[in-house]
N, C-alpha and C. Protein backbone atom coordinates (compact mmCIF):
# COMPACT_ATOMS: atom_id res chain seq x y z
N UNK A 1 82.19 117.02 103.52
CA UNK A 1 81.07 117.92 103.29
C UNK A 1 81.60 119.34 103.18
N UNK A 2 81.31 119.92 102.24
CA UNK A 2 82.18 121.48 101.77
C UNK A 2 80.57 121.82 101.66
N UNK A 3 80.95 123.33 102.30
CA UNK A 3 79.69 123.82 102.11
C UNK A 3 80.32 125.40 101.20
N UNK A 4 79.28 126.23 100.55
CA UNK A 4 79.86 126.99 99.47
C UNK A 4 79.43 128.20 100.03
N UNK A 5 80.52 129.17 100.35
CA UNK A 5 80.35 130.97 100.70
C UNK A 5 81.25 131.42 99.89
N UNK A 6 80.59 132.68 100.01
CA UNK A 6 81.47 133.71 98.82
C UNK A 6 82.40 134.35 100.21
N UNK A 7 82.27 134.40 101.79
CA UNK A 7 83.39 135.12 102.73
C UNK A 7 84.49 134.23 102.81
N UNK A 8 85.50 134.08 102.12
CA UNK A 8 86.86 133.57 101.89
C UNK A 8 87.18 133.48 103.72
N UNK A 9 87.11 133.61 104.54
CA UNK A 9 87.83 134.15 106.10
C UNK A 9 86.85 133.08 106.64
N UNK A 10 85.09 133.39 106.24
CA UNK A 10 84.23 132.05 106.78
C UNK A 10 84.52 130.47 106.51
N UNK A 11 84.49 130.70 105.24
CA UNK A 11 85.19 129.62 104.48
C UNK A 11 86.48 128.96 104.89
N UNK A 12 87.71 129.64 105.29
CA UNK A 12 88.33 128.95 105.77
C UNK A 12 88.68 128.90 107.45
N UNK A 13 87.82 129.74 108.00
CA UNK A 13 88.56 129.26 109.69
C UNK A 13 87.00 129.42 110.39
N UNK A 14 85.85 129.05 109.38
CA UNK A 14 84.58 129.51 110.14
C UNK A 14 84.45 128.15 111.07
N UNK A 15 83.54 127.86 111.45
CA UNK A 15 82.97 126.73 112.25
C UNK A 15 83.10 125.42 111.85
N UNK A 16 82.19 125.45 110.50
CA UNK A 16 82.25 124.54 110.00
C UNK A 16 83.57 123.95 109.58
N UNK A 17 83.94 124.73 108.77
CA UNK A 17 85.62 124.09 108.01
C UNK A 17 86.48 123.77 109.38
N UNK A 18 86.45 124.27 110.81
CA UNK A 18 86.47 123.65 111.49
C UNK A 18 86.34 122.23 111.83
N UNK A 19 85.17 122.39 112.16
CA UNK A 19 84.23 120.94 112.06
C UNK A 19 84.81 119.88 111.45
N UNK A 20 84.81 120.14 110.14
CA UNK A 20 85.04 119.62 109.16
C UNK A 20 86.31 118.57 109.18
N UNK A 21 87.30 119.35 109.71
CA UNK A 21 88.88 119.35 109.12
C UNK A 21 89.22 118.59 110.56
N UNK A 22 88.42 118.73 111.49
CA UNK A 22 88.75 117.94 113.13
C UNK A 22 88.15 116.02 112.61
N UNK A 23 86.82 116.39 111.95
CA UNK A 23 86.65 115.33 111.98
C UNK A 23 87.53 114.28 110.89
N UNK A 24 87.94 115.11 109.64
CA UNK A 24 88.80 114.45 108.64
C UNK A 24 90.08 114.29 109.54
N UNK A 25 90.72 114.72 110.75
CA UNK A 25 91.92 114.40 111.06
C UNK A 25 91.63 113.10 112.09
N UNK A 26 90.43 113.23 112.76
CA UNK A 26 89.93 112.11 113.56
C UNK A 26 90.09 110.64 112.93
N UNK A 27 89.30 110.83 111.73
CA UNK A 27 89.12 109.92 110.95
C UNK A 27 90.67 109.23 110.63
N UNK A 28 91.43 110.06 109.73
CA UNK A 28 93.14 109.88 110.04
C UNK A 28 93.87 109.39 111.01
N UNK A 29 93.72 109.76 112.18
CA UNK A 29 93.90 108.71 113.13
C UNK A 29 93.77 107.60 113.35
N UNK A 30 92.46 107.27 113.32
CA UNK A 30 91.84 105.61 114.04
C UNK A 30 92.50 104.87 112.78
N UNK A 31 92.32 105.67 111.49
CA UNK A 31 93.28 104.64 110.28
C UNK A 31 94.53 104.05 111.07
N UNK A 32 95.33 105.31 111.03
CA UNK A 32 96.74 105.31 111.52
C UNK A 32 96.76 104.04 112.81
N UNK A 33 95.94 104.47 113.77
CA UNK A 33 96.01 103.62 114.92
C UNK A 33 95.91 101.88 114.40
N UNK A 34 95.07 101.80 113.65
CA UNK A 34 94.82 100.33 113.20
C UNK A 34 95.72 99.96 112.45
N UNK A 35 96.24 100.73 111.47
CA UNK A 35 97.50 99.38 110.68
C UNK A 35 98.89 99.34 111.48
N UNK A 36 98.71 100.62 112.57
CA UNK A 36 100.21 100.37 113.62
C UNK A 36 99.55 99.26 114.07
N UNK A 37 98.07 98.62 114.59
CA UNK A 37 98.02 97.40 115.42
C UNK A 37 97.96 96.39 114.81
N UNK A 38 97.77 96.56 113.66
CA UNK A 38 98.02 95.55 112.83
C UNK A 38 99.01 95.07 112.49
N UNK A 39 100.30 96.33 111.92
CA UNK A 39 101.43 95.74 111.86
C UNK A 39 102.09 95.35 113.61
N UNK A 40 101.82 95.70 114.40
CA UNK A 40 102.56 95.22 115.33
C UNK A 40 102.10 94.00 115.75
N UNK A 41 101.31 93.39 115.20
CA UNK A 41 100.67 91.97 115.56
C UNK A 41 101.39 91.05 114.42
N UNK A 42 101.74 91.65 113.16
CA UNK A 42 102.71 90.83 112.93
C UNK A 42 104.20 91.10 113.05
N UNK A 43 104.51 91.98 113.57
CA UNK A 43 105.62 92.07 114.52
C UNK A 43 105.84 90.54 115.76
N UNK A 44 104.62 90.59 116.15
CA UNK A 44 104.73 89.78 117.46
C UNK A 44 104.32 88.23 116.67
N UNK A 45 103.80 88.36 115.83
CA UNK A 45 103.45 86.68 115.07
C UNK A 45 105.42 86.41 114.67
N UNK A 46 106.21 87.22 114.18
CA UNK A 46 106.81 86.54 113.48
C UNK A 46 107.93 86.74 114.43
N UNK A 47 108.13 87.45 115.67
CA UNK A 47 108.95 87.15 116.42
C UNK A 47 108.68 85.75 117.00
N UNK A 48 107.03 85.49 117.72
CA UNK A 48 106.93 84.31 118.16
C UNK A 48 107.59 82.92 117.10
N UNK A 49 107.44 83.07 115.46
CA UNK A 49 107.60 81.88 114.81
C UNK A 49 109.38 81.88 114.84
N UNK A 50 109.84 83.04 114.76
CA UNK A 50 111.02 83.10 114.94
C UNK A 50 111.84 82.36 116.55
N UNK A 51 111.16 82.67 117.40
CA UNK A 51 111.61 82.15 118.77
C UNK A 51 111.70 80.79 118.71
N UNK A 52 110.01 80.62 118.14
CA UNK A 52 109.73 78.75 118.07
C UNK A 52 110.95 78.12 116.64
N UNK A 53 111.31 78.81 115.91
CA UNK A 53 112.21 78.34 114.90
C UNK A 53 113.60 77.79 115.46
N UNK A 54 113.77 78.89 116.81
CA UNK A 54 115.39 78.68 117.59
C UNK A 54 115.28 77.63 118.26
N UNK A 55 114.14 77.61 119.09
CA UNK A 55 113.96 76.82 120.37
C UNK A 55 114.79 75.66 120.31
N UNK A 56 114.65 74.73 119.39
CA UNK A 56 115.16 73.56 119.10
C UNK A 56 116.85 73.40 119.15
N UNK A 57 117.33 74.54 118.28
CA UNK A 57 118.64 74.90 118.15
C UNK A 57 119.34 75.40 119.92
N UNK A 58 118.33 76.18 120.25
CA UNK A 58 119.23 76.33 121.42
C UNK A 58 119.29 75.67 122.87
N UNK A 59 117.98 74.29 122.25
CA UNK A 59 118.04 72.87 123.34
C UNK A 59 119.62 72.20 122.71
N UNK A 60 119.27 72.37 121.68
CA UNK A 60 121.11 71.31 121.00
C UNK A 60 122.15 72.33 121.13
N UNK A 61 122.56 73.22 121.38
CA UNK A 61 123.38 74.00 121.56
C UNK A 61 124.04 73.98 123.24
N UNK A 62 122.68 74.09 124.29
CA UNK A 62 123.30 73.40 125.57
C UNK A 62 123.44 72.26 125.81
N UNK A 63 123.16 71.30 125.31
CA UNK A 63 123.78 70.43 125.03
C UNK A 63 125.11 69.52 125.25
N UNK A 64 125.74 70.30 123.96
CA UNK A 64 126.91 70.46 123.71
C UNK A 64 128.15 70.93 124.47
């Protein structure tokens, strides 16, 4: 939401553009926050398939 003044100084450090620019960085965040939890969930999916991939190998390995 841009609102339109001719005081160049209101316009950029008044309240609003304030307002404004807190809530567009807010918004930026919770993005940010969600695809880090997202990617770190498949971080942890493909370590788990990876672990379960060894498991087997490193029952036959003591074994031996």
């Amino acid at each position: 939401m841009r609102l339109a003044t001719l005081h160049l100084e209101t316009a950029r450090y008044g309240d609003v553009y304030r307002t404004e620019r807190l809530a567009r960085l807010r918004q930026q965040m919770i993005r940010h926050i969600k695809r880090t939890d997202a990617s770190a969930q498949k971080v942890e999916q493909a370590l788990a398939s990876l672990a379960e991939a060894n498991a087997p190998m490193d029952r036959l390995a003591r074994h031996r």
